[in-house]
Protein backbone atom coordinates (compact mmCIF):
# COMPACT_ATOMS: atom_id res chain seq x y z
CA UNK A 1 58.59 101.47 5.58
CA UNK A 2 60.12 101.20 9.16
CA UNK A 3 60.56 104.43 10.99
CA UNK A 4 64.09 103.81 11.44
CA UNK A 5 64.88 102.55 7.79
CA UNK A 6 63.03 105.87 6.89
CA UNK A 7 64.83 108.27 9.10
CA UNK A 8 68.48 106.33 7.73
CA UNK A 9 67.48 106.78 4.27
CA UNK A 10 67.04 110.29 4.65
CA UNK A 11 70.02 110.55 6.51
CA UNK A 12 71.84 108.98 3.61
CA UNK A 13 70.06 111.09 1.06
CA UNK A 14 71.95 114.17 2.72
CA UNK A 15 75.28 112.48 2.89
CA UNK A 16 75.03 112.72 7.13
CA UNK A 17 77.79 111.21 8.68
CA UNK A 18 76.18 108.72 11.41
CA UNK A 19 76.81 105.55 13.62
CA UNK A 20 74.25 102.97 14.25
CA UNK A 21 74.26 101.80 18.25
CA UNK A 22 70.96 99.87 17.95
CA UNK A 23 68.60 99.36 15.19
CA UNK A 24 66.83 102.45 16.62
CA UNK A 25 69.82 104.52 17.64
CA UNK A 26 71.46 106.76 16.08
CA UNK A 27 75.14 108.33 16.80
CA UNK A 28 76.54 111.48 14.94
CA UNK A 29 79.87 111.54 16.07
CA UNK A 30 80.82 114.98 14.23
CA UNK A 31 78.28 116.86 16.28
CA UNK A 32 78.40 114.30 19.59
CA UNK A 33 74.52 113.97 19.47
CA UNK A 34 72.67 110.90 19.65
CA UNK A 35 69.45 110.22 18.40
CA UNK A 36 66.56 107.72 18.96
CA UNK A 37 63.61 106.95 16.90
CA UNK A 38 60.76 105.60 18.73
CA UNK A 39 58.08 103.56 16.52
CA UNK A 40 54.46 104.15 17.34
CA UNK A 41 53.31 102.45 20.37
CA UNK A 42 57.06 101.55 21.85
CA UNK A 43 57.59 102.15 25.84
CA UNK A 44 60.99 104.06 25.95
CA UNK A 45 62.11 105.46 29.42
CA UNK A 46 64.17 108.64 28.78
CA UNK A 47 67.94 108.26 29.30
CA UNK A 48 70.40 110.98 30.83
CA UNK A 49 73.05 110.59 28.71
CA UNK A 50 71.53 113.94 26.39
CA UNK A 51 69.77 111.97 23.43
CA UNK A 52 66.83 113.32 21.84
CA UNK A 53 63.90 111.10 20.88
CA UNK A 54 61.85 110.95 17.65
CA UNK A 55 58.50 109.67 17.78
CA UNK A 56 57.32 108.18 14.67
CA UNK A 57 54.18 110.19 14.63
CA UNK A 58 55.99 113.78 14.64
CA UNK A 59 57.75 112.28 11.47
CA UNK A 60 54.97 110.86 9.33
CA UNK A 61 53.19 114.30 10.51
CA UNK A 62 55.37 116.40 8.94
CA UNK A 63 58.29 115.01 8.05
CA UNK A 64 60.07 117.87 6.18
CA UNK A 65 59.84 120.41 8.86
CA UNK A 66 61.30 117.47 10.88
CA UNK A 67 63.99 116.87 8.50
CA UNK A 68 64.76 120.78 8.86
CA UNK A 69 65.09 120.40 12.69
CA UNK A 70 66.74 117.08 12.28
CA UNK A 71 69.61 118.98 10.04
CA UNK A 72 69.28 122.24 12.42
CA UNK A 73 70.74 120.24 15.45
CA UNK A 74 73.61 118.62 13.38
CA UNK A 75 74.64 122.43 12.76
CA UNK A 76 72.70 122.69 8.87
CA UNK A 77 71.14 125.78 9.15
CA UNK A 78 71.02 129.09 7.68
CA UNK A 79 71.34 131.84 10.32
CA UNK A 80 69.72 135.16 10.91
CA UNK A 81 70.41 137.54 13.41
CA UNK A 82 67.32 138.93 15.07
CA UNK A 83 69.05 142.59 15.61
CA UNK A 84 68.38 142.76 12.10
CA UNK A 85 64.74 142.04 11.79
CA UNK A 86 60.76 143.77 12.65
CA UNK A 87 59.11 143.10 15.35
CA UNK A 88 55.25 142.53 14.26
CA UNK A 89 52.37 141.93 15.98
CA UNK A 90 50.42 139.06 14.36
CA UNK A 91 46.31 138.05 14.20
CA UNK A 92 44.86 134.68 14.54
CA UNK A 93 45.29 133.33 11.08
CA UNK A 94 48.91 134.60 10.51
CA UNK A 95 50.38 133.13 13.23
CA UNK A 96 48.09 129.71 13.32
CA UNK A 97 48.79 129.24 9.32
CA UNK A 98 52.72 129.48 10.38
CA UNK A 99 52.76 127.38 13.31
CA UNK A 100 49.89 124.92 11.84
CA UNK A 101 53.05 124.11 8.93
CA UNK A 102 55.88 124.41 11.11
CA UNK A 103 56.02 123.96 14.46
CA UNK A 104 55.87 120.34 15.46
CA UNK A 105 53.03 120.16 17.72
CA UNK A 106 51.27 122.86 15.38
CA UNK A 107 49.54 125.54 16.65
CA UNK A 108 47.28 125.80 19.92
CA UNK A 109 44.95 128.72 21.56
CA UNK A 110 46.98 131.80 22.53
CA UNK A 111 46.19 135.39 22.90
CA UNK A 112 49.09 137.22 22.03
CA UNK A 113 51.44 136.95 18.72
CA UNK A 114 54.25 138.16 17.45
CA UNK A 115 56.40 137.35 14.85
CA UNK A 116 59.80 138.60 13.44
CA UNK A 117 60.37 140.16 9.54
CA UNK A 118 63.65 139.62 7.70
CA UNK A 119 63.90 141.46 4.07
CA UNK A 120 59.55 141.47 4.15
CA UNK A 121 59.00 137.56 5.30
CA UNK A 122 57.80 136.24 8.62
CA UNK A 123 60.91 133.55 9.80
CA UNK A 124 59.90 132.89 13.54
CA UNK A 125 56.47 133.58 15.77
CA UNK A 126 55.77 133.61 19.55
CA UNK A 127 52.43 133.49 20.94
CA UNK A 128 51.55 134.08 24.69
CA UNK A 129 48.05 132.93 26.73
CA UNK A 130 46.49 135.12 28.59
CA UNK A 131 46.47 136.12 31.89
CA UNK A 132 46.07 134.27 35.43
CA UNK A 133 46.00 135.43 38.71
CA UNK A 134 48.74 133.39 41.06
CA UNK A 135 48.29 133.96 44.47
CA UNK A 136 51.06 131.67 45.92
CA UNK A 137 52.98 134.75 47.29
CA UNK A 138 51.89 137.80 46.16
CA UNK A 139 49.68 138.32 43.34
CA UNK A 140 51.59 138.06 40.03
CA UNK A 141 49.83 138.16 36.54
CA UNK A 142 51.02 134.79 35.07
CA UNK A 143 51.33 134.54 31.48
CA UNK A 144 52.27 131.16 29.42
CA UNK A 145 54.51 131.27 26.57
CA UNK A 146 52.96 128.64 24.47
CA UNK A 147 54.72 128.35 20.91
CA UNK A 148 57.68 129.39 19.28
CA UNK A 149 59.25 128.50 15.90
CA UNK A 150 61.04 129.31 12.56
CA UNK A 151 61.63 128.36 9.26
CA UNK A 152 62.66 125.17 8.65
CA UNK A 153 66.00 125.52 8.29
CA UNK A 154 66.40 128.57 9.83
CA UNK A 155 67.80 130.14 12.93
CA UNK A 156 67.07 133.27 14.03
CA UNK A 157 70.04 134.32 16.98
CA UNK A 158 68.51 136.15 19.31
CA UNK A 159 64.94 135.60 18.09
CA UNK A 160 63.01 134.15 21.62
CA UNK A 161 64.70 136.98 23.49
CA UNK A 162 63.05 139.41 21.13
CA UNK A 163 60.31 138.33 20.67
CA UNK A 164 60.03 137.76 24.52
CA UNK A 165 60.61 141.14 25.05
CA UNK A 166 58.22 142.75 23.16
CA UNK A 167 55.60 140.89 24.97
CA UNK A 168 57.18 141.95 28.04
CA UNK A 169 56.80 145.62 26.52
CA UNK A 170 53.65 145.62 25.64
CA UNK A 171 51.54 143.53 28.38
CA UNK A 172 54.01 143.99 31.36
CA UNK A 173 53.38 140.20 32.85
CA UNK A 174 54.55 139.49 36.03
CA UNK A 175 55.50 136.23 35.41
CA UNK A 176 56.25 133.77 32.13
CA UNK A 177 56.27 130.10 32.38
CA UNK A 178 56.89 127.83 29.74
CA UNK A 179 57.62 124.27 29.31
CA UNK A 180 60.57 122.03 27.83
CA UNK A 181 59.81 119.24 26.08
CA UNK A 182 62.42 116.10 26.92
CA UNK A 183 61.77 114.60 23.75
CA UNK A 184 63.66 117.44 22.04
CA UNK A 185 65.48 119.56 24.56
CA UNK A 186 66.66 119.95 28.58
CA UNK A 187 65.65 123.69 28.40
CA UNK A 188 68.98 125.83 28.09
CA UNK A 189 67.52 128.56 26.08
CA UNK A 190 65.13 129.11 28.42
CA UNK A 191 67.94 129.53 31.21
CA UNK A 192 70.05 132.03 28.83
CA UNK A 193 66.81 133.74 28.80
CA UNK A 194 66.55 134.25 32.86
CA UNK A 195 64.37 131.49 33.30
CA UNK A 196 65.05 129.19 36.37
CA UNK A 197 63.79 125.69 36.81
CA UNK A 198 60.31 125.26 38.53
CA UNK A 199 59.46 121.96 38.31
CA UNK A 200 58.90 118.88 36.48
CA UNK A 201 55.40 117.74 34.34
CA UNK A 202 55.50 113.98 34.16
CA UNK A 203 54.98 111.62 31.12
CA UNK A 204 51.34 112.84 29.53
CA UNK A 205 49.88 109.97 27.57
CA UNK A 206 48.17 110.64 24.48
CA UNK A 207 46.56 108.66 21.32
CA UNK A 208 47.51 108.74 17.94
CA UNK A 209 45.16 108.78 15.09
CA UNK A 210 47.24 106.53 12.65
CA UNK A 211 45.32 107.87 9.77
CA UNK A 212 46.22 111.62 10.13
CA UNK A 213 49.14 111.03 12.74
CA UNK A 214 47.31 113.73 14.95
CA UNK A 215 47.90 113.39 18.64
CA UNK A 216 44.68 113.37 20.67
CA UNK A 217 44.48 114.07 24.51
CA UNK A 218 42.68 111.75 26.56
CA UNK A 219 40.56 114.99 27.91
CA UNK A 220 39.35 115.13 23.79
CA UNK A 221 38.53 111.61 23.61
CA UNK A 222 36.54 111.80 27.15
CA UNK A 223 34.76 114.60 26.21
CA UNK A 224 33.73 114.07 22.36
CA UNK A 225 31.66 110.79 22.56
CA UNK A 226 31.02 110.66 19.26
CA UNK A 227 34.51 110.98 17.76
CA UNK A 228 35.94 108.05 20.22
CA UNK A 229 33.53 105.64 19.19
CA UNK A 230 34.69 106.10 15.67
CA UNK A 231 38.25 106.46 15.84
CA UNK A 232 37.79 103.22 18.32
CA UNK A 233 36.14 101.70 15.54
CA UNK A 234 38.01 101.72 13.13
CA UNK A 235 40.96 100.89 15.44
CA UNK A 236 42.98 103.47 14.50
CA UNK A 237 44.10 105.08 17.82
CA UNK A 238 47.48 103.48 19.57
CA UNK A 239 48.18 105.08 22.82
CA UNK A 240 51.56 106.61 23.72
CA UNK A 241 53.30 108.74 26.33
CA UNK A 242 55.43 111.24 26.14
CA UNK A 243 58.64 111.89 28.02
CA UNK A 244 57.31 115.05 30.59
CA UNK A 245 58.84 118.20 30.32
CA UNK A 246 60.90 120.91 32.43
CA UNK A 247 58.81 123.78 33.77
CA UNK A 248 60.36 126.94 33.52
CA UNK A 249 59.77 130.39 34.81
CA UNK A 250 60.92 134.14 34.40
CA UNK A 251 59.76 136.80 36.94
CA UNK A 252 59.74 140.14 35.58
């Protein structure tokens, strides 16, 4: 099934009210959002006008934390206020087995973790890289805030902020950068959270492995011989690119 059948089916299946603008773009009028699906290996050129893009691989990856999210931004969610849950530090395999079934790029290499405890269950983690000298200025100890999600379905007010500031507690960076992606978001909670702009990454491409729906870098593919010649193969790689992303940054 088409992408865009799929994504209207499901939209039906929760009694969403919606307007179709194109055969790929959607229009919720009761929340004034706009969404587009892109189908594997489609060119789309962002647009200003606030819409957020759905690539087809994100929703044959995991499509029910995606229909979460999808629901989340058309104001379906349950909410939980962060003043009322636990800060926790988290290992490896907690917050990787989390972010591995719920965050939408899954999880990636980090050295720091934290995650927040409502009534004994973990509903959002943070992780953090480690530490790089910049030496633009002055030196500052730059950190990266690499992930952060919650439970489908759920959002945690005030969650980032906490979570950001226990990491600020305990490793006392000088700096946090992060990164907005424009398929999903312009950044604002990163500016409620004293971040300014700092630049702009542009379009990354990537491949997609059409049998697990994985995105692969080009830097993966150039350096594992081996696994390129088989995924090449058996022709099932398609290229894409992204839409960039907003750097941000927070001096502390």
């Amino acid at each position: 099934m088409k992408i865009e059948s799929s994504f209207q089916r499901f939209l039906d299946s929760e009694g969403v009210v919606y307007e179709m603008l194109s055969d790929c773009l959607f229009r919720f009028p009761e929340n004034d959002i706009m969404m587009e699906v892109v189908p594997l290996g489609k060119s789309v050129v962002r647009n200003d006008d606030g819409r957020k893009y759905l690539f087809e691989d994100v929703w044959r990856r995991n499509e029910d934390v995606v229909r979460a999210r999808v629901l989340a931004h058309l104001g379906r969610f349950t909410g939980i206020f962060a003043r009322k849950c636990e800060v926790s530090r988290l290992d490896t395999p907690q917050s990787n087995d989390f972010l591995s079934k719920y965050h939408t790029y899954g999880a990636a290499r980090s050295k720091y973790r934290y995650g927040l405890i409502a009534e004994g269950k973990l509903v959002c983690v943070a992780t953090f890289s480690s530490g790089r000298q910049m030496n633009i200025d002055r030196h500052v100890e730059s950190y990266e805030w690499v992930r952060y999600a919650s439970l489908p379905g759920v959002r945690v007010v005030g969650g980032m902020g906490k979570l950001m500031n226990a990491f600020i507690d305990d490793v006392h960076p000088g700096e946090i950068m992060s990164y907005a992606d424009l398929e999903w978001s312009e950044g604002m909670v990163y500016k409620s959270l004293g971040f300014v702009e700092a630049g702009y990454r542009p379009p990354v491409d990537f491949y997609v492995n059409t049998e697990t729906w994985e995105r692969i870098s080009l830097r993966k593919l150039e350096c594992d011989r081996a696994y390129r010649k088989k995924a090449l193969d058996n022709e099932s790689l398609v290229k894409i690119s992204n839409l960039g992303s907003i750097k941000y940054l927070k001096t502390i």
